[in-house]
C-alpha atoms as a PDB file:
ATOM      1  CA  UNK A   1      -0.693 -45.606  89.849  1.00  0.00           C
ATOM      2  CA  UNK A   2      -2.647 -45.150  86.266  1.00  0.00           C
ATOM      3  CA  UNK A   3      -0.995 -43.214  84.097  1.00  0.00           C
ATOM      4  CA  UNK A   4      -1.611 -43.005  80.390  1.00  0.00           C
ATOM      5  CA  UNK A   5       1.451 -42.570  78.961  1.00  0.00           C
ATOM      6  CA  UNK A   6       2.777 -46.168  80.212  1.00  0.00           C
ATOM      7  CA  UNK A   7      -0.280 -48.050  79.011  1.00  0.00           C
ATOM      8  CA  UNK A   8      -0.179 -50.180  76.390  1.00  0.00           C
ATOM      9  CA  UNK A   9      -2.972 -48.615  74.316  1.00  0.00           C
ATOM     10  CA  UNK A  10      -4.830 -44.882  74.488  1.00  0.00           C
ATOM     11  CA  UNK A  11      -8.103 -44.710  73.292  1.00  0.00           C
ATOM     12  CA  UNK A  12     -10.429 -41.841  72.505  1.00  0.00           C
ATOM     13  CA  UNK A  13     -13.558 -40.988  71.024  1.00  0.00           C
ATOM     14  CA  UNK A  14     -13.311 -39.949  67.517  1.00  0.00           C
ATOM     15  CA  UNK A  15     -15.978 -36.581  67.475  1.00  0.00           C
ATOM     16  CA  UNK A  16     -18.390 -36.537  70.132  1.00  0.00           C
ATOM     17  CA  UNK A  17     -20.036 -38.684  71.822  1.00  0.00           C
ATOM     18  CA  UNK A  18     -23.820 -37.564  70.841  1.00  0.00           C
ATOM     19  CA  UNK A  19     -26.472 -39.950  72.129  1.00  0.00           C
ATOM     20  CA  UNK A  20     -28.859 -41.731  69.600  1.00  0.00           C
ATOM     21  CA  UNK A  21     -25.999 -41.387  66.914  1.00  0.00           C
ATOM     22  CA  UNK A  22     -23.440 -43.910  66.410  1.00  0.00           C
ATOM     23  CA  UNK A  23     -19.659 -43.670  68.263  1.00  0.00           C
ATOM     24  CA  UNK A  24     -16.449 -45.068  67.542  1.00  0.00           C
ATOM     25  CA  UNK A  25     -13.335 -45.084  69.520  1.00  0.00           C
ATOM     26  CA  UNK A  26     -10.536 -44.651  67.827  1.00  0.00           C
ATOM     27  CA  UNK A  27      -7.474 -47.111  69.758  1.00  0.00           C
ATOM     28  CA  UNK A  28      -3.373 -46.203  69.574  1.00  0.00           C
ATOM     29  CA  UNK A  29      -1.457 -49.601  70.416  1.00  0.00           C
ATOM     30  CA  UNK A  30       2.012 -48.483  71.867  1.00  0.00           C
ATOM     31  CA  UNK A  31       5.292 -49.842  69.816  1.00  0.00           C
ATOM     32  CA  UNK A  32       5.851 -53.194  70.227  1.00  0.00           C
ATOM     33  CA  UNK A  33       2.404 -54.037  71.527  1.00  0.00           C
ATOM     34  CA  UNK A  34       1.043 -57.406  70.013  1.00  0.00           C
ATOM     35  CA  UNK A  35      -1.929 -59.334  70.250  1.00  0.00           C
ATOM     36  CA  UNK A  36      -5.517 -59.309  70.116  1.00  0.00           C
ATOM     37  CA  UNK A  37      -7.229 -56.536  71.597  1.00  0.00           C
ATOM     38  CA  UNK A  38     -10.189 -56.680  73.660  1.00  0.00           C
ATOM     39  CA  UNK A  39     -12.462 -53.646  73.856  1.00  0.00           C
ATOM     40  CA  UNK A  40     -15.840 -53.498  76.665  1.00  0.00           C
ATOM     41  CA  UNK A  41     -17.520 -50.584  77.427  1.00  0.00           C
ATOM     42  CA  UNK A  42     -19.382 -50.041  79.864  1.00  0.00           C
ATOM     43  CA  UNK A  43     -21.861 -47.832  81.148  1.00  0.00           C
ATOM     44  CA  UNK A  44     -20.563 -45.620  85.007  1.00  0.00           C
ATOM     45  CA  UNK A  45     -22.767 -45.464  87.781  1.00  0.00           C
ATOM     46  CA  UNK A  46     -24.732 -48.365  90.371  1.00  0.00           C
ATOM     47  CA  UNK A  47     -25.734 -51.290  88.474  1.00  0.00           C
ATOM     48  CA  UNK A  48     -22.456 -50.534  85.886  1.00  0.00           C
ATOM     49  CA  UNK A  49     -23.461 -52.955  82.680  1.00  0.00           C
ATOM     50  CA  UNK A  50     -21.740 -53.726  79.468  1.00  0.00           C
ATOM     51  CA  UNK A  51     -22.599 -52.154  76.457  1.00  0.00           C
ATOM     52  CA  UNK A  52     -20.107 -53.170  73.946  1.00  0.00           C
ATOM     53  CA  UNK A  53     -17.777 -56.375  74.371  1.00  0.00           C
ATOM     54  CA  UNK A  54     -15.459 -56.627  71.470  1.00  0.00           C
ATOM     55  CA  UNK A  55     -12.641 -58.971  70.435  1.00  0.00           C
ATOM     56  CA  UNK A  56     -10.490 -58.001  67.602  1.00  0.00           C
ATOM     57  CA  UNK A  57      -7.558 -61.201  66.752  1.00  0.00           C
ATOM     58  CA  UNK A  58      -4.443 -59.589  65.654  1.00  0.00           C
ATOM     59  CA  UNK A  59      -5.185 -56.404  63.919  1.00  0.00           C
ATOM     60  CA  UNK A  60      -3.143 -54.054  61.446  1.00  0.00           C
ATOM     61  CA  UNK A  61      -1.169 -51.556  62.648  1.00  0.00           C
ATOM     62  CA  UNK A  62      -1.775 -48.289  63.288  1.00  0.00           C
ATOM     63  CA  UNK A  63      -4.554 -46.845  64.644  1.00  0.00           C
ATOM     64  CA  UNK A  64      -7.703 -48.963  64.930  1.00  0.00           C
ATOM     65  CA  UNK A  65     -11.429 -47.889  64.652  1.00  0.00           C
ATOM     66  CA  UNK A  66     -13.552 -49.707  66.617  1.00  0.00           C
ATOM     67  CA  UNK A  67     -17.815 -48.903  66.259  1.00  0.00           C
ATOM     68  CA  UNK A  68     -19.311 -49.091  69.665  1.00  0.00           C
ATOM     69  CA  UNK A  69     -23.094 -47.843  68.432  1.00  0.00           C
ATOM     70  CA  UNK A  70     -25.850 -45.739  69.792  1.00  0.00           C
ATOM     71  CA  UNK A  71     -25.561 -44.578  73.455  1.00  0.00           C
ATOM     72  CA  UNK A  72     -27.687 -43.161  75.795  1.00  0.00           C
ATOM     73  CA  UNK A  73     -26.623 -39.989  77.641  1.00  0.00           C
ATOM     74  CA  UNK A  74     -24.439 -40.402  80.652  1.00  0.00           C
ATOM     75  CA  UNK A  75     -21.025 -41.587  81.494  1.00  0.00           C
ATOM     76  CA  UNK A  76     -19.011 -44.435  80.412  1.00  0.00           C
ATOM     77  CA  UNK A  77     -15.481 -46.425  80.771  1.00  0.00           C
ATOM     78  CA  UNK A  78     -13.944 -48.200  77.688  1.00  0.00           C
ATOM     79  CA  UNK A  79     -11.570 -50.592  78.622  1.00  0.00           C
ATOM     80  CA  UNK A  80      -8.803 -51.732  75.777  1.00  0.00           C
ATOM     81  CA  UNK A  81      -6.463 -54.526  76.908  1.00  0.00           C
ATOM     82  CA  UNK A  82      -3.270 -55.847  74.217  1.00  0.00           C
ATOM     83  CA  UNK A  83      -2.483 -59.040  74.477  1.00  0.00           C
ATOM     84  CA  UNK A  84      -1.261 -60.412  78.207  1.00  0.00           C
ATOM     85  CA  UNK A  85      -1.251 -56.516  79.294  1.00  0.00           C
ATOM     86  CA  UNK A  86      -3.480 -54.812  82.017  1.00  0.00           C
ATOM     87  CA  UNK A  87      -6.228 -52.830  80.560  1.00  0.00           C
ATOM     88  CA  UNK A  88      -6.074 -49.034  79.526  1.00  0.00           C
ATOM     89  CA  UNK A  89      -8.653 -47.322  80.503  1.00  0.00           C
ATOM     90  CA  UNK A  90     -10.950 -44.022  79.278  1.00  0.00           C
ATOM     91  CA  UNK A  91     -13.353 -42.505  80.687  1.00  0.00           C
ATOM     92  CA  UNK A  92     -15.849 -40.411  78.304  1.00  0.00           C
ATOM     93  CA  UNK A  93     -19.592 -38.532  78.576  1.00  0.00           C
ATOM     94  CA  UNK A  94     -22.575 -38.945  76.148  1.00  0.00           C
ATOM     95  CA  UNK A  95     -24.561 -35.923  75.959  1.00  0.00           C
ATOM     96  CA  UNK A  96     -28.161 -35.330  74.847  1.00  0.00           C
ATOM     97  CA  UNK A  97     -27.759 -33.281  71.502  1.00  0.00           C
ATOM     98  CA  UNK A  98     -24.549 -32.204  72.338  1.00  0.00           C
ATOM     99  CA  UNK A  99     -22.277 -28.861  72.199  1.00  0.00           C
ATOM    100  CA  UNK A 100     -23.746 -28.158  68.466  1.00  0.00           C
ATOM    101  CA  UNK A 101     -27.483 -28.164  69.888  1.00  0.00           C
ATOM    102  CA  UNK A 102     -26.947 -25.905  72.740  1.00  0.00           C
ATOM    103  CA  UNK A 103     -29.705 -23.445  72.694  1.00  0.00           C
ATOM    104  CA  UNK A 104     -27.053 -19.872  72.476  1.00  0.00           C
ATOM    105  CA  UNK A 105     -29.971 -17.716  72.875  1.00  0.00           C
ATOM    106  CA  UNK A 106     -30.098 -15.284  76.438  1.00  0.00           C
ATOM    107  CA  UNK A 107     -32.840 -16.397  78.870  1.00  0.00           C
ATOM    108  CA  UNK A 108     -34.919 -13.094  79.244  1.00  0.00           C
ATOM    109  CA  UNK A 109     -36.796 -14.236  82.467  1.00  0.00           C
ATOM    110  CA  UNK A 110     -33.899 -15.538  84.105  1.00  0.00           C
ATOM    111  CA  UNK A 111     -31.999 -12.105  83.246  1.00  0.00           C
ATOM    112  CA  UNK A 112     -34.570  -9.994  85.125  1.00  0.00           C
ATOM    113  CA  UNK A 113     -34.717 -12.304  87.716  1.00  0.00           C
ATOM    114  CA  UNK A 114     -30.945 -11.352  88.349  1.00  0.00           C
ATOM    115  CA  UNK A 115     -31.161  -7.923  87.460  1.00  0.00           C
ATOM    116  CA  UNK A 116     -34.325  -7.477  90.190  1.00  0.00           C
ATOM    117  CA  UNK A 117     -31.889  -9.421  92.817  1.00  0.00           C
ATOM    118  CA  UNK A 118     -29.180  -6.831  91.832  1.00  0.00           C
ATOM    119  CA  UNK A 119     -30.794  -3.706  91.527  1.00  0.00           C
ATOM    120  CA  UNK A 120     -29.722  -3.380  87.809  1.00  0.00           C
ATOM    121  CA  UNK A 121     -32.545  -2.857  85.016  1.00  0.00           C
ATOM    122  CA  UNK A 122     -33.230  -5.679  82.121  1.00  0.00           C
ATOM    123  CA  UNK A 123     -33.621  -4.608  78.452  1.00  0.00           C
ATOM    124  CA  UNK A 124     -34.041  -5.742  75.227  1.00  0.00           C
ATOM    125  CA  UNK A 125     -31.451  -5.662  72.501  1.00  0.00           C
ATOM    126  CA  UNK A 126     -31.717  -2.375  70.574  1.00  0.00           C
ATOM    127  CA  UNK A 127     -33.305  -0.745  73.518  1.00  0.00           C
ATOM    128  CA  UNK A 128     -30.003   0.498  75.380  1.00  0.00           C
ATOM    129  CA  UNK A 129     -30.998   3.995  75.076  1.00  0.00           C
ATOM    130  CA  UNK A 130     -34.186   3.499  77.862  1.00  0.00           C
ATOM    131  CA  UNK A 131     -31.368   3.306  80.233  1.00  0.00           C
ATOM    132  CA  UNK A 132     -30.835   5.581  82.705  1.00  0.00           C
ATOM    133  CA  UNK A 133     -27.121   7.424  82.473  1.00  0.00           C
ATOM    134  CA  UNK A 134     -25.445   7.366  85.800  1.00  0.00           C
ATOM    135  CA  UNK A 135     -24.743  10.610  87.295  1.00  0.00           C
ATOM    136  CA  UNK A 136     -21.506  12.181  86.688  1.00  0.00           C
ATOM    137  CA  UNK A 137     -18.868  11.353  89.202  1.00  0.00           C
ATOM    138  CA  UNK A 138     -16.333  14.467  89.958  1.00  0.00           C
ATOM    139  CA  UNK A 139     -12.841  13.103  90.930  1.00  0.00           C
ATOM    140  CA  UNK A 140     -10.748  15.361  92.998  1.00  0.00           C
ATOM    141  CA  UNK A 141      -7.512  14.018  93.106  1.00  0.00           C
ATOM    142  CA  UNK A 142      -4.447  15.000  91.505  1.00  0.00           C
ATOM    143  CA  UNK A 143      -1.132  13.345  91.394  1.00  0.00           C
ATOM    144  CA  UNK A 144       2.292  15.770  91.506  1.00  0.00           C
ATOM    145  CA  UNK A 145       5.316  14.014  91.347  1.00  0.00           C
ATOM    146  CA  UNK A 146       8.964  15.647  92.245  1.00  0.00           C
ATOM    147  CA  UNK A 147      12.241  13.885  91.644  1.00  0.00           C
ATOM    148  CA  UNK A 148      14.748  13.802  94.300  1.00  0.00           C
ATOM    149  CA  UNK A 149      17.094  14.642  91.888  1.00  0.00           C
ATOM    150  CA  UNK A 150      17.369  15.525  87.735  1.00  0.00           C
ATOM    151  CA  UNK A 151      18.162  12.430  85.568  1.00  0.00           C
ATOM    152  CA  UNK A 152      21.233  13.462  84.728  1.00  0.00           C
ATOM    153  CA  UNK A 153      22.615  13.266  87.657  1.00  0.00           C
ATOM    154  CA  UNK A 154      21.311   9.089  87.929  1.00  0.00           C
ATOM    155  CA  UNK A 155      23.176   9.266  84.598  1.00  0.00           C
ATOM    156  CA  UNK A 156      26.396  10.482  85.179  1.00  0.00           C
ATOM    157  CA  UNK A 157      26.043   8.292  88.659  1.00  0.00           C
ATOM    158  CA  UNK A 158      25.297   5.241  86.447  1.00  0.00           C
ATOM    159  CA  UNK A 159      28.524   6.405  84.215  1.00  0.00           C
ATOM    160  CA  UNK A 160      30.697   6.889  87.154  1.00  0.00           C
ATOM    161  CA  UNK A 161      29.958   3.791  88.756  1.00  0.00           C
ATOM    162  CA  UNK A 162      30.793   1.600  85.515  1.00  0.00           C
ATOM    163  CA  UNK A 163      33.561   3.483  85.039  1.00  0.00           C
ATOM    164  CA  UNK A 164      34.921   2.876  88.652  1.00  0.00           C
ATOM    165  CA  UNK A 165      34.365  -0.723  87.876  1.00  0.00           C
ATOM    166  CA  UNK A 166      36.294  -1.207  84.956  1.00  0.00           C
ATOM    167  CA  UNK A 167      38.853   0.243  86.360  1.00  0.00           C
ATOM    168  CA  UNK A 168      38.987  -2.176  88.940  1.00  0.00           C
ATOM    169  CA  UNK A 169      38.581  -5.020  86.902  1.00  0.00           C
ATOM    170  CA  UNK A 170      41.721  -3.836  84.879  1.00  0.00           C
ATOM    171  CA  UNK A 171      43.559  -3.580  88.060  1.00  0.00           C
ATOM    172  CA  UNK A 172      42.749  -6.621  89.049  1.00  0.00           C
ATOM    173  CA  UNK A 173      43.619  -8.627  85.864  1.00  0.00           C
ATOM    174  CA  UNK A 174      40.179  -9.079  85.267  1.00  0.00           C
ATOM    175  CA  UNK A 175      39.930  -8.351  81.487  1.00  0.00           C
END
């Protein structure tokens, strides 16, 4: 079973992973974890190869920065072992431009594509008024609503009742 919080090191990727632009991982060495520590990426997929293959003898403490360079898009494993221990793994994406890039803009063709398939209308922004209004709908239901009884009478119920139950309690010593 692989489960990151009894590894002996967590690593992540400090920002994003953007391909063509330089990456570092950023590694947290659990207390009482000593040793070198040996970093290899490596890139997921058939054919898998190494990309980075890193030894670092005895470093500070705290967290450690490690550079790992330019990457091309796709998936990859970094693999960070302490000493003796097994290796921790993480598994992390490199996008093409990334999140930042993303062209936010609506895709007018693709809209009235989906508004043909639906039998809805496309428009531009500002043009909301070519719209057609939908016909008024007339709703003809009504709701009436008669109490079984007043709500006084659930009151004084509600009164009697905790009144008949202190009483009892009193009776029975239960103060």
């Amino acid at each position: 079973m692989r489960d990151p919080r009894f590894e002996v090191a967590r690593a992540e990727v400090v920002g994003q992973c953007i391909s063509g632009e330089e990456t570092t991982l950023r590694l947290h060495r659990m207390p009482g974890a000593s040793g070198a520590v040996a970093v290899s990426v490596e890139r997921l997929g058939k054919g898998s190869q190494k990309v980075v293959d890193q030894k670092l003898p005895t470093p500070p403490a705290g967290p450690v920065d490690v550079a790992v360079g330019k990457l091309e898009p796709g998936g990859y494993v970094a693999r960070v072992t302490v000493g003796q221990s097994p290796p921790a793994r993480l598994d992390f994406a490199c996008e093409k431009g990334g999140e930042a890039f993303s062209d936010s803009r609506p895709d007018g063709p693709r809209l009235e594509r989906i508004s043909a398939v639906t039998g809805g209308m496309s428009v531009l922004a500002g043009r909301e008024a070519t719209l057609p209004q939908p016909d008024a709908t007339r709703i003809a239901a009504e709701r009436h609503v008669t109490p079984i009884v007043p709500p006084w009478v659930w009151t004084a119920l509600a009164a009697l009742f905790l009144g008949a139950h202190w009483v009892a309690r009193r009776r029975g010593g239960l103060t």
